[in-house]
N, C-alpha and C. Protein backbone atom coordinates (compact mmCIF):
# COMPACT_ATOMS: atom_id res chain seq x y z
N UNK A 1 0.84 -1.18 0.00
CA UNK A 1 0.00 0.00 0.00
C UNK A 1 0.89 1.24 0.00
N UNK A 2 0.61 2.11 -0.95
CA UNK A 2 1.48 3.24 -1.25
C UNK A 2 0.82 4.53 0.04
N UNK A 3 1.50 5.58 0.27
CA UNK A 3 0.77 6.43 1.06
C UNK A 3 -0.12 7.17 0.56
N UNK A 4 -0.13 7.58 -0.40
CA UNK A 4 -1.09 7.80 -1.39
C UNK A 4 -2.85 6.99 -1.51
N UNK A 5 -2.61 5.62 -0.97
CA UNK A 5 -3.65 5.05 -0.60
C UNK A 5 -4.66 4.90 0.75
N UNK A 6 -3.16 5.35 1.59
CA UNK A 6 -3.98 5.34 2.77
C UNK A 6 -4.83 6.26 2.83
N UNK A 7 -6.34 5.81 3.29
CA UNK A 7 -7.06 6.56 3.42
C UNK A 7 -7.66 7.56 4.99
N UNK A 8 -7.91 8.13 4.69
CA UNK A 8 -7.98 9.71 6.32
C UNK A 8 -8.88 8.55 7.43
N UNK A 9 -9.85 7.83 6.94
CA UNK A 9 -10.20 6.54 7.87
C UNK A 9 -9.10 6.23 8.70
N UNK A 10 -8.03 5.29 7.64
CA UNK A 10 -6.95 5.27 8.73
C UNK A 10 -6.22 6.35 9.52
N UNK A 11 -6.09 7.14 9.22
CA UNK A 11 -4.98 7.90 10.00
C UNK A 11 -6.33 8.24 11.30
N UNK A 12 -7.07 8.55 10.84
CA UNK A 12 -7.77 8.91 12.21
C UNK A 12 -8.16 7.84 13.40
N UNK A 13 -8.52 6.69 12.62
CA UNK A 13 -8.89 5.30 13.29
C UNK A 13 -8.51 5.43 14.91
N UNK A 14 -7.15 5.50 14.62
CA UNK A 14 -6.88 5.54 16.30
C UNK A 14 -5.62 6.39 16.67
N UNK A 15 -5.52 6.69 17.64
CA UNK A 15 -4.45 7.61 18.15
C UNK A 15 -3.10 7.55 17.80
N UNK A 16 -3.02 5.67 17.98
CA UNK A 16 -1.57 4.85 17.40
C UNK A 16 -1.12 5.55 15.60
N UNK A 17 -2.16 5.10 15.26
CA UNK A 17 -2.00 5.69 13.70
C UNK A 17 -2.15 7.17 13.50
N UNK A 18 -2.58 7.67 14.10
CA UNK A 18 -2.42 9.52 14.34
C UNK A 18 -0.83 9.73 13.96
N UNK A 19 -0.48 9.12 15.56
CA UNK A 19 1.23 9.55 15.55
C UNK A 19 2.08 8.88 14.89
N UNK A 20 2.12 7.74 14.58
CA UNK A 20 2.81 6.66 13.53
C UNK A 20 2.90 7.85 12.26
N UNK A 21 1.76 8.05 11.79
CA UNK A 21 1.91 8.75 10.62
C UNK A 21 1.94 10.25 10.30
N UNK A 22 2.11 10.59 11.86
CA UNK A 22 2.94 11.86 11.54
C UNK A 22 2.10 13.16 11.62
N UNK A 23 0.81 12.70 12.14
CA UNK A 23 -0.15 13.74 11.79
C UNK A 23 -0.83 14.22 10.53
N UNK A 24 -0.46 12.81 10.11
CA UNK A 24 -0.65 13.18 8.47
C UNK A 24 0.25 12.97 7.18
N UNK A 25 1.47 13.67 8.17
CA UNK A 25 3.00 14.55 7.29
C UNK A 25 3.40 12.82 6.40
N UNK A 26 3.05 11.75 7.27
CA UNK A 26 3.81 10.37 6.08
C UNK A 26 3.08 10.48 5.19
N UNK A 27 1.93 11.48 4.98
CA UNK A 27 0.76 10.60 3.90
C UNK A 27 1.05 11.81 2.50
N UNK A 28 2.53 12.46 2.79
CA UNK A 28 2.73 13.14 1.54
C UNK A 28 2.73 12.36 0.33
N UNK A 29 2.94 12.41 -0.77
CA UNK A 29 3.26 11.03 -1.74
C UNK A 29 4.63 11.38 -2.27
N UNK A 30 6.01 12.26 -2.40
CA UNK A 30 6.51 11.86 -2.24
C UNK A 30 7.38 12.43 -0.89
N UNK A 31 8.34 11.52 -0.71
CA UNK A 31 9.31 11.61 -0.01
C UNK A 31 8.54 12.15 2.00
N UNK A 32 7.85 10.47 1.81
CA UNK A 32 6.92 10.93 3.41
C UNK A 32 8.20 10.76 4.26
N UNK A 33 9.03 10.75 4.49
CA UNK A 33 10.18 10.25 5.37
C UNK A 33 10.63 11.72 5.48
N UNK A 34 10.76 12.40 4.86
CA UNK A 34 11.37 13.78 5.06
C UNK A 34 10.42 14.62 5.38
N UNK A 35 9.45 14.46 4.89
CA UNK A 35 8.25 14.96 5.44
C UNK A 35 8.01 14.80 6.47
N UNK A 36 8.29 13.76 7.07
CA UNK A 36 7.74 13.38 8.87
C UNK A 36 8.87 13.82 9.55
N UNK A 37 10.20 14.01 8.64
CA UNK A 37 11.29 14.27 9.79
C UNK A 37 10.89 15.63 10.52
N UNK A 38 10.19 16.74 9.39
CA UNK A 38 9.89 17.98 9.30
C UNK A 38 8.96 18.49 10.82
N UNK A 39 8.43 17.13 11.02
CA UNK A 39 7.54 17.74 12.50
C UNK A 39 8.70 17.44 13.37
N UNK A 40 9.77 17.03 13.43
CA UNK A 40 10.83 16.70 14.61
C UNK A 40 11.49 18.23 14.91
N UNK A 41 11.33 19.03 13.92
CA UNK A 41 11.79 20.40 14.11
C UNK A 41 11.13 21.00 14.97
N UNK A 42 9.69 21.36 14.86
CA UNK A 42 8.75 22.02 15.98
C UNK A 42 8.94 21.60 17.49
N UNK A 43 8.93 19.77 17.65
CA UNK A 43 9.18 19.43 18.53
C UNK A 43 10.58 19.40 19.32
N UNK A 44 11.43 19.00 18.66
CA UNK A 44 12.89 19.97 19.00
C UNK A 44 12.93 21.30 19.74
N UNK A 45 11.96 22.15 19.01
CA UNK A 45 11.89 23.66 19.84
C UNK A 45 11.08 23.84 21.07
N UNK A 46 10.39 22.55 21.48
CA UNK A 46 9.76 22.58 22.69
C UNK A 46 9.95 21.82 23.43
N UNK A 47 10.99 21.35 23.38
CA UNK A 47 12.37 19.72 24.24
C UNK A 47 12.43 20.76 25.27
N UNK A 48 12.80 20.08 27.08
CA UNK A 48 13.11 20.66 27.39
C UNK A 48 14.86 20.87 27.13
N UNK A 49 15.62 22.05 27.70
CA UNK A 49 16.67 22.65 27.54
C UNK A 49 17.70 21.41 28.29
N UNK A 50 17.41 20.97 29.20
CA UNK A 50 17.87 20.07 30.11
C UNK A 50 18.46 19.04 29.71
N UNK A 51 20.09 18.36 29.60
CA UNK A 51 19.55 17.40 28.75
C UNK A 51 19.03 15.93 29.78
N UNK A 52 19.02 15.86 31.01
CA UNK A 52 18.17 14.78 31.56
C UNK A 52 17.07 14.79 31.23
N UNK A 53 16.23 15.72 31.09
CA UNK A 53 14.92 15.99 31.27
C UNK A 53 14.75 16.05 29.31
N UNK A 54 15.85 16.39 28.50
CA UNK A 54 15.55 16.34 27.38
C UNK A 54 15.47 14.25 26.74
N UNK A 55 16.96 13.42 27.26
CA UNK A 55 16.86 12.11 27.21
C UNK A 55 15.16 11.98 27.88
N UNK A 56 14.95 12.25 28.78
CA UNK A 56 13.58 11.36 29.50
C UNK A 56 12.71 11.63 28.65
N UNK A 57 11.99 12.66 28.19
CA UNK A 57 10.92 13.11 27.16
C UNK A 57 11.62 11.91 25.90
N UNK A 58 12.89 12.14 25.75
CA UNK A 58 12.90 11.22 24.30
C UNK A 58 12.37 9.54 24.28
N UNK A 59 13.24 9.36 25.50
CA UNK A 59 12.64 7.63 25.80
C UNK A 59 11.31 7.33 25.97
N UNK A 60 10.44 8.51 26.40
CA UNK A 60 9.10 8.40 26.51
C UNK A 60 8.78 8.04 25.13
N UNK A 61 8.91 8.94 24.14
CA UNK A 61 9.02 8.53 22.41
C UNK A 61 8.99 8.08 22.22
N UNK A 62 10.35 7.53 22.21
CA UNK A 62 10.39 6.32 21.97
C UNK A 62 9.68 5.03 22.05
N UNK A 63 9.00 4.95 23.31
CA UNK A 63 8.95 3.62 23.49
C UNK A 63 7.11 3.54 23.22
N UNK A 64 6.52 5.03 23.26
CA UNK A 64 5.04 5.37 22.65
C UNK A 64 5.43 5.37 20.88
N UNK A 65 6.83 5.42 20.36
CA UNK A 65 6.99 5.13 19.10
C UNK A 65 6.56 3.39 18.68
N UNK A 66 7.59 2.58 19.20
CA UNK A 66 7.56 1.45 19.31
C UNK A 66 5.93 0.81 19.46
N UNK A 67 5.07 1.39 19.90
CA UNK A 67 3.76 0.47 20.37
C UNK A 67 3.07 1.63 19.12
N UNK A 68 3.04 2.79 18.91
CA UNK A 68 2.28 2.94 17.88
C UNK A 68 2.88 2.69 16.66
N UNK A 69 4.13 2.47 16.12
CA UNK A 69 4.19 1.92 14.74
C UNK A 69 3.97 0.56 14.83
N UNK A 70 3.98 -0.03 15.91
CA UNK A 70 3.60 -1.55 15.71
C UNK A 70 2.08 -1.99 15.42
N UNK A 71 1.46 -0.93 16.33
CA UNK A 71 -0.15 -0.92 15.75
C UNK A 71 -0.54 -0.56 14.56
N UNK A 72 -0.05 0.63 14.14
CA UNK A 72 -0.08 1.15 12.80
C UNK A 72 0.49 0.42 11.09
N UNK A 73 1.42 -0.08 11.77
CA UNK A 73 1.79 -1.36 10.75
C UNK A 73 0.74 -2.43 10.48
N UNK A 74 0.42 -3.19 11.81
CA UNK A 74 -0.49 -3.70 12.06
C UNK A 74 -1.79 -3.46 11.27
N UNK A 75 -2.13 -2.21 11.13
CA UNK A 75 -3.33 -1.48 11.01
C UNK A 75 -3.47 -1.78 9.48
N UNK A 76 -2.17 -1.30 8.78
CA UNK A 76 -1.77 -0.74 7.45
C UNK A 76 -1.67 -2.64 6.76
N UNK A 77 -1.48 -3.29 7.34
CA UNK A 77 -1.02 -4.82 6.81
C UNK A 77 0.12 -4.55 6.09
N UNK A 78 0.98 -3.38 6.76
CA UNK A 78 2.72 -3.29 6.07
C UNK A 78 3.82 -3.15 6.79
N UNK A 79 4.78 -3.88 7.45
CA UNK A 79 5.34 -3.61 8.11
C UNK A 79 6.49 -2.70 7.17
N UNK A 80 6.81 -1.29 8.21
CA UNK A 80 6.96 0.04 8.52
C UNK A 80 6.96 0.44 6.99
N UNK A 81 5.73 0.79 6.62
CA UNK A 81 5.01 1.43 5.32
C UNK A 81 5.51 2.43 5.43
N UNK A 82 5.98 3.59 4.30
CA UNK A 82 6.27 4.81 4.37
C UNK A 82 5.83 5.31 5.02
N UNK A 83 4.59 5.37 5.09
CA UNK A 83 3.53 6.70 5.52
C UNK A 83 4.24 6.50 6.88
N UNK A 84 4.50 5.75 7.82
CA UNK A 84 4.63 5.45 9.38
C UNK A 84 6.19 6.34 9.66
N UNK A 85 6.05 7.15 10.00
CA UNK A 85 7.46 8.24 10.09
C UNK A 85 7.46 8.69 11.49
N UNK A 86 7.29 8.32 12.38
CA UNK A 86 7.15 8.49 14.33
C UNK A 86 8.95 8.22 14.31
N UNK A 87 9.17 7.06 13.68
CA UNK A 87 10.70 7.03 13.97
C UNK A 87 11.50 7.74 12.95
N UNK A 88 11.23 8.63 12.30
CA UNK A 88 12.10 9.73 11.90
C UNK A 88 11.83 11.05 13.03
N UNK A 89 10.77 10.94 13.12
CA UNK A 89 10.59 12.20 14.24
C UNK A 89 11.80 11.99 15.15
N UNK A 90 11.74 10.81 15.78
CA UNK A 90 12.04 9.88 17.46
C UNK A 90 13.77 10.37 16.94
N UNK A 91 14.21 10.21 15.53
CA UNK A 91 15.46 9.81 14.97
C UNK A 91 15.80 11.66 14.56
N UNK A 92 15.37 12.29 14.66
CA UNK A 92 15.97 13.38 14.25
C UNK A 92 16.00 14.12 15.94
N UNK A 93 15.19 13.66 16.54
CA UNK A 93 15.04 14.31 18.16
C UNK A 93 16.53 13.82 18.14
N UNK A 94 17.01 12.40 18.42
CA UNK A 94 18.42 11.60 18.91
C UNK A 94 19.49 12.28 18.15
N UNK A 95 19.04 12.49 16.89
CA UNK A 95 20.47 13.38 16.33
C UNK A 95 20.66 14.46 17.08
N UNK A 96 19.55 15.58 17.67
CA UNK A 96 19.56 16.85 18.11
C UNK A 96 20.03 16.62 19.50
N UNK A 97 20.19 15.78 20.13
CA UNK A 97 20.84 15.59 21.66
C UNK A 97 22.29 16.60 21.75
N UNK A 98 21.87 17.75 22.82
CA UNK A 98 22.94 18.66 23.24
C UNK A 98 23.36 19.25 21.97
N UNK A 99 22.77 19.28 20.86
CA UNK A 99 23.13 19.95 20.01
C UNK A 99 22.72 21.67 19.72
N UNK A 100 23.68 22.95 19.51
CA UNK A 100 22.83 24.06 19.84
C UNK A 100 21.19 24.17 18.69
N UNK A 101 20.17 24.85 18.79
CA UNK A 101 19.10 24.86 18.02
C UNK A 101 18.89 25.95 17.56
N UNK A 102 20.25 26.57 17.05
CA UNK A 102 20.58 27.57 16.17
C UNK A 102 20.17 26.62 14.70
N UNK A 103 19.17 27.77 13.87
CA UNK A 103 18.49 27.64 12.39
C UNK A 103 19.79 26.65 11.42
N UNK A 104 21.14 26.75 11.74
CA UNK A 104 22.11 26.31 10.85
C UNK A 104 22.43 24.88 11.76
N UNK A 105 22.44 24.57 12.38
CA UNK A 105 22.74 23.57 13.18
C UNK A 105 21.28 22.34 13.06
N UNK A 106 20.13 23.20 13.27
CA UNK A 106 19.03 22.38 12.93
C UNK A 106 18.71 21.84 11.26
N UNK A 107 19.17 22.78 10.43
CA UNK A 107 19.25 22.21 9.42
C UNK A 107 20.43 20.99 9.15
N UNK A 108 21.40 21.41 9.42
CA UNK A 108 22.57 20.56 9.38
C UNK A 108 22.09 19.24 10.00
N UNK A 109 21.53 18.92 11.14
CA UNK A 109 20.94 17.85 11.51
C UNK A 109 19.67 16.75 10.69
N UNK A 110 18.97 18.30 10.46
CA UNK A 110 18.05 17.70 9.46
C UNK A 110 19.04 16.73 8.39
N UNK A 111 19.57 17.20 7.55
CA UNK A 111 20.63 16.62 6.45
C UNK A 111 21.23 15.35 6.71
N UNK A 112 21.70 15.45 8.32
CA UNK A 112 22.69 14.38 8.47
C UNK A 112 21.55 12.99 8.65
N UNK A 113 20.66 13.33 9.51
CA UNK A 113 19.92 12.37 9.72
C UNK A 113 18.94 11.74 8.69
N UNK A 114 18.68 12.41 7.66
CA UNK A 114 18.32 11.96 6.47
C UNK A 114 19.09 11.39 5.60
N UNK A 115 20.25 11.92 5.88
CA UNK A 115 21.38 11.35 5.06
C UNK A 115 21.84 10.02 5.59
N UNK A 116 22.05 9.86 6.72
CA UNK A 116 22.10 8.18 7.63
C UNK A 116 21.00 7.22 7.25
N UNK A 117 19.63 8.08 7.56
CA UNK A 117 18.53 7.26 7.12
C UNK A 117 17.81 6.73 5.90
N UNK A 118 18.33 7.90 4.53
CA UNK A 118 18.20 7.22 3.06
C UNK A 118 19.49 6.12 3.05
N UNK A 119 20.69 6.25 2.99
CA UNK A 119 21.86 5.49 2.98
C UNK A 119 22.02 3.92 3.50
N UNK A 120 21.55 3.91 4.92
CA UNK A 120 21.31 3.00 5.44
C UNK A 120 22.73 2.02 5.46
N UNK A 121 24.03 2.94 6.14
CA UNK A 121 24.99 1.80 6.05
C UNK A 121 25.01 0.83 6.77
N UNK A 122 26.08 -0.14 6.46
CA UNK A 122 25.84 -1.13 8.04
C UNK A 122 26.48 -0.92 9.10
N UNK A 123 25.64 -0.42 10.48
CA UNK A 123 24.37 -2.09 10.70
C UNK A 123 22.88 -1.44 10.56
N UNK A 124 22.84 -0.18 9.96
CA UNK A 124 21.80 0.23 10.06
C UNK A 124 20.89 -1.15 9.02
N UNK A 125 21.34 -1.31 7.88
CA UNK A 125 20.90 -1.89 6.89
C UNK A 125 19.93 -3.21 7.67
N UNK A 126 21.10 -4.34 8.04
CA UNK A 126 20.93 -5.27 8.74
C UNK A 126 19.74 -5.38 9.53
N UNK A 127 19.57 -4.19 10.78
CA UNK A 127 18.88 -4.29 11.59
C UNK A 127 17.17 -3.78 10.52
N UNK A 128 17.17 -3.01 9.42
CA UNK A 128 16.30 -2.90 9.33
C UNK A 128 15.73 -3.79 7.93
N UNK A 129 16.37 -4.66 7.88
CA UNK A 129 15.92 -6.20 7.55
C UNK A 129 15.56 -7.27 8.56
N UNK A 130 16.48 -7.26 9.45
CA UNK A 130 16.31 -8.24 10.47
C UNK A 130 14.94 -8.41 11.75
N UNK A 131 15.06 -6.98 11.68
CA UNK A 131 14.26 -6.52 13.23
C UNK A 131 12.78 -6.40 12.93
N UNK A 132 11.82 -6.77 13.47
CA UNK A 132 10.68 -6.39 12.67
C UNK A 132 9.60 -6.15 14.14
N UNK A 133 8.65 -5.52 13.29
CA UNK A 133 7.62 -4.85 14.49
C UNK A 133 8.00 -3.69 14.93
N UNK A 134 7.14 -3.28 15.59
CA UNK A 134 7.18 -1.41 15.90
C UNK A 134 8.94 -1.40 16.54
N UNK A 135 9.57 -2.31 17.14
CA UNK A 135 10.89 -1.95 17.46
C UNK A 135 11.63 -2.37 16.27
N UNK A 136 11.48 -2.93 14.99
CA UNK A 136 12.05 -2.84 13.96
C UNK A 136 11.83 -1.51 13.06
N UNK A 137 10.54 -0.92 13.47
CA UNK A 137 10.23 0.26 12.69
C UNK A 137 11.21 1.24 13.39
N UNK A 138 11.32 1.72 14.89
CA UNK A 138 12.25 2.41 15.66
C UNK A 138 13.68 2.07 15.33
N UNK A 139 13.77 1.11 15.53
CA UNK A 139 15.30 0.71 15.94
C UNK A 139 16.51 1.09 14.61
N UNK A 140 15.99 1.01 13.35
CA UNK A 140 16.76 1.49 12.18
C UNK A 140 17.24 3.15 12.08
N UNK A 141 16.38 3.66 12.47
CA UNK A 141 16.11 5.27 12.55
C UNK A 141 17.01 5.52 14.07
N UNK A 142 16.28 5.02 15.02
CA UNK A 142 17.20 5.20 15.82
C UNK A 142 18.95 5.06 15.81
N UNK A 143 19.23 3.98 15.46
CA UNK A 143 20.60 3.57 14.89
C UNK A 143 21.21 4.90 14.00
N UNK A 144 20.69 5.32 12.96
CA UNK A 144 20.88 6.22 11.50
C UNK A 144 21.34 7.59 12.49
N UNK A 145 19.81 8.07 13.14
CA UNK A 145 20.35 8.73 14.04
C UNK A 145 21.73 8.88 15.40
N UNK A 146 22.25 8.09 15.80
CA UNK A 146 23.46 7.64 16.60
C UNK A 146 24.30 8.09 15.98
N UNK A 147 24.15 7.93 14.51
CA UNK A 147 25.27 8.11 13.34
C UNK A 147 25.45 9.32 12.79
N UNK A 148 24.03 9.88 12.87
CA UNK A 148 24.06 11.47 12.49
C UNK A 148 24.19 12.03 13.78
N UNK A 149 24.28 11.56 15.07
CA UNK A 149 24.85 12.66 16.13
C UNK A 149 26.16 12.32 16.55
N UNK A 150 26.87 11.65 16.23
CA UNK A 150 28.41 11.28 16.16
C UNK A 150 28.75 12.48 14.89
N UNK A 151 28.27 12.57 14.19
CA UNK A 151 28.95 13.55 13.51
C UNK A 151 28.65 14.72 13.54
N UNK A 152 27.02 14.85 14.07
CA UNK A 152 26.84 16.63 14.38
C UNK A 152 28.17 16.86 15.64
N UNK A 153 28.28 16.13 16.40
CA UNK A 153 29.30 16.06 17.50
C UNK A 153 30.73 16.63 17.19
N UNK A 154 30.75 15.92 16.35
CA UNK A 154 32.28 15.79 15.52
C UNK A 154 32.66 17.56 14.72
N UNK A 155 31.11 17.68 14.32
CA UNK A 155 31.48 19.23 13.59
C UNK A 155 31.13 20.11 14.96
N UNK A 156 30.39 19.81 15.73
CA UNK A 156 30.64 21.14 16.99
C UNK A 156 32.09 21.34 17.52
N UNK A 157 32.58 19.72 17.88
CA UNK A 157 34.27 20.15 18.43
C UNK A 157 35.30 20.54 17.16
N UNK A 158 34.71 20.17 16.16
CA UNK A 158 35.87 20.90 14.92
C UNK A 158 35.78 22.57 14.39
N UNK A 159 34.09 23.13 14.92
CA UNK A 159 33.68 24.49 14.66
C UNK A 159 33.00 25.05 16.18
């Protein structure tokens, strides 16, 4: 099922599929993955500043990621269908860890983490063949992300 097919039935159906798909943002037709990363920006600007208190809000995400793309997959009869983009959100939050949320830095993140997450080197690849269910839908993105904040990292101590 293309996103293009899903119909507003589903996304509304239930709460799980609300946020799985982004509020909508996966059900662009093309490129729903960048599209869903796009709500991780707003939410980024309302993280708290903290980063304990910023990790705790994320793991919460996370793990309300994990049970709604698993329903939403579920829902969709596709395991992690485009439209389902909660773990690009979840995955661009993990790139932004302690990172400043200066307009050039948030873009730069944007990039990297899209750039980890189209690419898919290994073990990202692996795990998102291997792993399946709402923690196979998380766990690839999550990973991609690790990879794009090792290097936002890398350019803060080099600039």
């Amino acid at each position: 099922m293309k996103p293009d097919t899903i119909k507003l039935s589903a996304l509304l159906d239930s709460p799980a599929n609300f946020l799985a798909l982004g509020a909508g943002l996966g059900l662009a037709p093309k490129a729903p993955g960048t599209f869903g990363t796009l709500l991780g920006i707003p939410l980024l600007l309302v993280m708290p500043q903290s980063l304990a208190a910023y990790l705790a809000v994320l793991c919460v995400l996370s793990l309300v990621g994990v049970w709604s793309c698993h329903l939403c997959a579920r829902s969709l009869g596709v395991h992690d269908h485009p439209g389902i983009v909660w773990d690009e959100v979840v995955g661009y939050l993990i790139t932004m860890i302690a990172v400043p949320r200066s307009v050039w830095w948030v873009v730069i993140g944007f990039a990297m983490f899209r750039l980890f997450d189209i690419l898919k080197p290994w073990p990202i690849s692996w795990i998102d063949r291997q792993v399946h269910g709402g923690l196979g839908i998380m766990l690839d993105d999550m990973l991609a992300a690790l990879f794009a904040l090792a290097v936002m990292h890398l350019l803060l101590f080099l600039f």
